[in-house]
Protein backbone atom coordinates (compact mmCIF):
# COMPACT_ATOMS: atom_id res chain seq x y z
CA UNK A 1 76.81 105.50 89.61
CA UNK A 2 74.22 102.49 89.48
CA UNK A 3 74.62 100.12 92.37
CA UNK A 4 76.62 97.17 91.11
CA UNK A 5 78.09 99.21 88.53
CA UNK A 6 81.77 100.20 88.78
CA UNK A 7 82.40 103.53 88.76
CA UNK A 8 84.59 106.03 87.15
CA UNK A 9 88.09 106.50 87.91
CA UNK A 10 88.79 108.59 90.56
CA UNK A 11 92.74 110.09 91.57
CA UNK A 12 94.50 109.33 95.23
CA UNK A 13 92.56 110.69 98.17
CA UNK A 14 93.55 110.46 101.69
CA UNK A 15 90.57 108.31 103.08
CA UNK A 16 91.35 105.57 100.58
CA UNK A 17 95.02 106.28 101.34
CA UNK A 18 94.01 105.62 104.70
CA UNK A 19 92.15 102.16 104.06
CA UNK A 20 95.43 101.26 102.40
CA UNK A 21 97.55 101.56 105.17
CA UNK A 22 95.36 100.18 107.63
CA UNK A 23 95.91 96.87 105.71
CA UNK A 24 99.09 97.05 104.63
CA UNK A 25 100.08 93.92 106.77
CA UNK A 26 97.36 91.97 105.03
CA UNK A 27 98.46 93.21 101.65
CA UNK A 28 102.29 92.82 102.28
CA UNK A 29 101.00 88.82 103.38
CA UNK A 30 99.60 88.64 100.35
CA UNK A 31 102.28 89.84 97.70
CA UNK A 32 104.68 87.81 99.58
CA UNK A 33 107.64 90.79 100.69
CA UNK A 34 106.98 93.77 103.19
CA UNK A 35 107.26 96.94 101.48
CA UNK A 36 108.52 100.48 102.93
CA UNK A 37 105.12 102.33 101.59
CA UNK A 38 102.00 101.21 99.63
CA UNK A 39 100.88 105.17 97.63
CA UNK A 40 97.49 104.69 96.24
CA UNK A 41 97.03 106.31 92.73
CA UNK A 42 93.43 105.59 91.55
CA UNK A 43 90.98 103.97 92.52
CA UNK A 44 87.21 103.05 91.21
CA UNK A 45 84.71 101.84 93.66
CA UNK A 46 81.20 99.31 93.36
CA UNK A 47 77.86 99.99 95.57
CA UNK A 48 76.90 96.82 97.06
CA UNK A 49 76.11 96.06 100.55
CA UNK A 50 78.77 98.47 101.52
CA UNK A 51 81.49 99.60 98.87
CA UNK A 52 84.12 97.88 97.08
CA UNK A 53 86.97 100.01 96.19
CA UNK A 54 89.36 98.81 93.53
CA UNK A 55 92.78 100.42 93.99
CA UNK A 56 95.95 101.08 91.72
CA UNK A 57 99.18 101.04 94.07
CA UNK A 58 102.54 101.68 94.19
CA UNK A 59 103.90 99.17 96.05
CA UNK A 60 107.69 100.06 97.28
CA UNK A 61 109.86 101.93 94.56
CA UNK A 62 108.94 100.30 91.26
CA UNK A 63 106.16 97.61 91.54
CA UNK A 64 102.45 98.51 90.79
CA UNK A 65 99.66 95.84 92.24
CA UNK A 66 95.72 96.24 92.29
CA UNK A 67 94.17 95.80 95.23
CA UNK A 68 90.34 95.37 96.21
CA UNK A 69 88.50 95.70 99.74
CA UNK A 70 85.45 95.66 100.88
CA UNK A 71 84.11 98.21 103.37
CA UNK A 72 80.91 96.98 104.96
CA UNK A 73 77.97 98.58 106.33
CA UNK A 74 78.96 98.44 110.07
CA UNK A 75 82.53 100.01 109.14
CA UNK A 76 84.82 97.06 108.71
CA UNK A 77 87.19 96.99 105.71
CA UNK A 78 88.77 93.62 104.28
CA UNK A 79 91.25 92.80 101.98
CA UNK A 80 89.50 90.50 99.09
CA UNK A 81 91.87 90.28 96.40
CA UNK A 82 95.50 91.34 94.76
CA UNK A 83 96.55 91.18 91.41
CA UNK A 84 100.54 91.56 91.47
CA UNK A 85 102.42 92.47 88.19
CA UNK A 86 100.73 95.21 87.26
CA UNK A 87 102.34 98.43 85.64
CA UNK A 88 101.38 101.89 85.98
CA UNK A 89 99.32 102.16 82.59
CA UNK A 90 97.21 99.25 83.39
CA UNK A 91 93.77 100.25 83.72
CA UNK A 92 91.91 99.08 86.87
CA UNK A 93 88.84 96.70 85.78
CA UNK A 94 86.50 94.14 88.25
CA UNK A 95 88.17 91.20 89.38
């Protein structure tokens, strides 16, 4: 992957998994309504000063949102964005 570039799209794993639920909170703030479980299902990341990871989730039973964090240099991970309304087919792409 070139730095800046997105990359290709990878399936579930439990470190991203991980990320997810550590900001879970922040995400539920976001989308408006707490949700029993957030289950990552792909995710694509970007090589900056750190890594941003772009994330397809299963929010609850039957709502899909994208999500995308940063993870910085020093460790730290913040939430940047949401897209809500997404479906299961929709491909994840930079925003």
């Amino acid at each position: 992957m070139m730095v800046g570039g997105i990359g290709v799209l990878e399936q579930a794993t439990p470190e991203v998994q991980e990320i997810i639920d550590g900001l879970k909170p922040k995400i539920e703030e976001k989308i408006g309504k707490s949700v029993d479980k957030l289950t990552l299902i792909s995710f694509k990341t970007q090589v900056v000063a750190g890594r941003n990871y772009f994330a397809k989730v299963k929010a609850g039973d039957n709502d899909h949102i994208h999500v995308r964090i940063y993870h910085d240099l020093s460790n730290a991970k913040t939430l940047t964005s949401v897209q809500t309304e997404k479906s299961h087919e929709d491909e994840i792409e930079y925003f």
